[in-house]
C-alpha atoms as a PDB file:
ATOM      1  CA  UNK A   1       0.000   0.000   0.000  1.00  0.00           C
ATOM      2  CA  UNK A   2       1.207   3.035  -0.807  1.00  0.00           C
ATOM      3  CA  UNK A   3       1.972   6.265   1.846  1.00  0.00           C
ATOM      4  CA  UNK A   4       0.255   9.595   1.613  1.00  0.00           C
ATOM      5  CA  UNK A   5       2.563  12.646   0.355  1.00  0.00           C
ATOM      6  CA  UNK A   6      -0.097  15.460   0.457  1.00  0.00           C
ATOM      7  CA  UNK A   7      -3.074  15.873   1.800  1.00  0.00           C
ATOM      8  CA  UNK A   8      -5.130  19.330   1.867  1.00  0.00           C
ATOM      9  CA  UNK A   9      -8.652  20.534   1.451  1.00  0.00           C
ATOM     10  CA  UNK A  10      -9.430  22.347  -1.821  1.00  0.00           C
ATOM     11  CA  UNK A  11     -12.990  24.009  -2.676  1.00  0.00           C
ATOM     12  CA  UNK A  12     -14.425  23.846  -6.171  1.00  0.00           C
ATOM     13  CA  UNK A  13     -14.629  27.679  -7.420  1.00  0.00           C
ATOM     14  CA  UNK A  14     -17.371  29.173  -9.449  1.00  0.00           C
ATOM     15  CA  UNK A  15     -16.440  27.662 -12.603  1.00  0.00           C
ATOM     16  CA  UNK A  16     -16.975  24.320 -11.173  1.00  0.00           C
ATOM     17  CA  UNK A  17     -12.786  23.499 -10.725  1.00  0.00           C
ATOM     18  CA  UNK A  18     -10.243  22.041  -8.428  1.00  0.00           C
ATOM     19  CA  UNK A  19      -6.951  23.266  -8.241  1.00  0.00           C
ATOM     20  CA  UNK A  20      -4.242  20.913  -7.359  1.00  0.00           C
ATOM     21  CA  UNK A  21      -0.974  21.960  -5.764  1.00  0.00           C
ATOM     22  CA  UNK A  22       2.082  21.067  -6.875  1.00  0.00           C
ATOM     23  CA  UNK A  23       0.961  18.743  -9.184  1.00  0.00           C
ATOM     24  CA  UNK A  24       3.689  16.918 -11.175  1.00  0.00           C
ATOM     25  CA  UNK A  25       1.443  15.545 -14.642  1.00  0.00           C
ATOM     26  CA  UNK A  26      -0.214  17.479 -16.991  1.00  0.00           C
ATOM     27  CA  UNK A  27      -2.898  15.036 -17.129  1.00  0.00           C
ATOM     28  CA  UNK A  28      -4.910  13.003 -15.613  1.00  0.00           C
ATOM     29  CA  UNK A  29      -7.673  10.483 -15.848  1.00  0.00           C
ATOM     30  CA  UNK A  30     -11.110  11.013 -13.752  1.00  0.00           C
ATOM     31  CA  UNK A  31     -12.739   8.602 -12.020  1.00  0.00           C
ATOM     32  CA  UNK A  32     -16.097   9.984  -9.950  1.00  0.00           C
ATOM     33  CA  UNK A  33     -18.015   7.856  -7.609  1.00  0.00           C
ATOM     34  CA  UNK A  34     -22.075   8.243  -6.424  1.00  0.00           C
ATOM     35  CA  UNK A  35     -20.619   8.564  -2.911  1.00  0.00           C
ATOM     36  CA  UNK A  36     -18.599  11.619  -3.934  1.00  0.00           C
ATOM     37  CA  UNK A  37     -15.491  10.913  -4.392  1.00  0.00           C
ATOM     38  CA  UNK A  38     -12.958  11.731  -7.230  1.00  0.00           C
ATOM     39  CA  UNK A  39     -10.291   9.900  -8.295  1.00  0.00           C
ATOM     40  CA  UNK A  40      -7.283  11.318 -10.328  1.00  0.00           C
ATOM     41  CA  UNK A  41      -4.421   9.108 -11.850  1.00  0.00           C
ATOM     42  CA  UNK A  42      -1.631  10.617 -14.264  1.00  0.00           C
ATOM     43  CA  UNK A  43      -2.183  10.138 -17.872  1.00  0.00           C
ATOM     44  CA  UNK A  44       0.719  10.437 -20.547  1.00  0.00           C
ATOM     45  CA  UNK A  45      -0.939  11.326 -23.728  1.00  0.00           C
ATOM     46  CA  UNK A  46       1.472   9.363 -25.797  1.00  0.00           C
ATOM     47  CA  UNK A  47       3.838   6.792 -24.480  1.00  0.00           C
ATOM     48  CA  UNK A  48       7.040   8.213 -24.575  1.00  0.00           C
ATOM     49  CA  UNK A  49       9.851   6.954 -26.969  1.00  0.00           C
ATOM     50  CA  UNK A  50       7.533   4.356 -28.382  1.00  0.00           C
ATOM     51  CA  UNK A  51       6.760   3.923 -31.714  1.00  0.00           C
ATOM     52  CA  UNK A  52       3.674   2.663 -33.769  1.00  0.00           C
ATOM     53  CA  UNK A  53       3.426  -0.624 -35.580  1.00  0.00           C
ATOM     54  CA  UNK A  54       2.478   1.470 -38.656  1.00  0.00           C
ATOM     55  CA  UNK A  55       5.159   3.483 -38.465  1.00  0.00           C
ATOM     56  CA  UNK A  56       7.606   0.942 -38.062  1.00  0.00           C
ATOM     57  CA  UNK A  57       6.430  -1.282 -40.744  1.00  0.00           C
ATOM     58  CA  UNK A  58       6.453   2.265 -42.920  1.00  0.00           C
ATOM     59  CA  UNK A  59      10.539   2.814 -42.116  1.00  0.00           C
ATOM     60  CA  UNK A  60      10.987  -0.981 -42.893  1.00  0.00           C
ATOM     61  CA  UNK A  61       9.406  -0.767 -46.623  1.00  0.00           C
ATOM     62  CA  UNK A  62      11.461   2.317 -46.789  1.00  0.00           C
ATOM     63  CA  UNK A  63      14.634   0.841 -46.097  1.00  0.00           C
ATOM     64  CA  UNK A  64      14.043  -2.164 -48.291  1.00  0.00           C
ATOM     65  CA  UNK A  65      13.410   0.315 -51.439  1.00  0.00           C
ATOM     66  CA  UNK A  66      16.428   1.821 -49.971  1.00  0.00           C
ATOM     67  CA  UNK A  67      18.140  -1.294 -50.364  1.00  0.00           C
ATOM     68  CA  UNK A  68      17.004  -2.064 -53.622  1.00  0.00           C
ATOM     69  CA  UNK A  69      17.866   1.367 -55.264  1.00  0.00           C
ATOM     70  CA  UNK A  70      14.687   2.791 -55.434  1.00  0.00           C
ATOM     71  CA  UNK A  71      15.395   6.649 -53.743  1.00  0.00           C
ATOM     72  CA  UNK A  72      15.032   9.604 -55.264  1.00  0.00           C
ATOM     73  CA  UNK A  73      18.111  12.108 -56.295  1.00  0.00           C
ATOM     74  CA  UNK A  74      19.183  13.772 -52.716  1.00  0.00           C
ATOM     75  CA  UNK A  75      17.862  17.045 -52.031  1.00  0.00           C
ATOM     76  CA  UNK A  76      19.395  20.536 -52.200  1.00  0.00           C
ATOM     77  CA  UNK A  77      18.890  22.079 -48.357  1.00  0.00           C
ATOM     78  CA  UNK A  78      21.690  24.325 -48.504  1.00  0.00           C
ATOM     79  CA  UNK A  79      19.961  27.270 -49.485  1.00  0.00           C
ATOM     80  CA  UNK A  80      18.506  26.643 -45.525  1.00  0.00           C
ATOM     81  CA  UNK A  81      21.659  26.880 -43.892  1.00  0.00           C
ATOM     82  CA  UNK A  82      23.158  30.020 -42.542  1.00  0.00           C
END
């Protein structure tokens, strides 16, 4: 079981919101009860460093026209450097 790091009482203002106190996530996902209660756990909106199937199986047909000479002539960027 986990220990409790803060604990304070907070009053919903007129627009109807809670604000929490040193919170450390951006988000988080709501869970409200019929006795009252409200519980909060931190969301990440996207996993970090992890990468869809789609994508993945797009960079591997890339790199096996790669592989087989199908690329197109490099492109010109220096007219972007400084």
């Amino acid at each position: 079981m986990q220990s409790v790091v803060r604990e304070y009482d907070s009053k919903i203002d007129t627009k109807r919101r809670v604000t929490l106190r040193g919170k450390v996530f951006d988000y988080y996902h709501v869970s409200e009860y019929t006795d009252g209660r409200i519980l909060l756990e931190p969301r990440e909106l996207v996993a970090p460093f992890q990468v869809s199937a789609n994508t993945l199986a797009m960079m591997d047909a890339s790199m096996e026209s790669l592989k087989n000479g199908q690329a197109s002539e490099p492109i010109d960027l220096s007219d972007f450097e400084e």
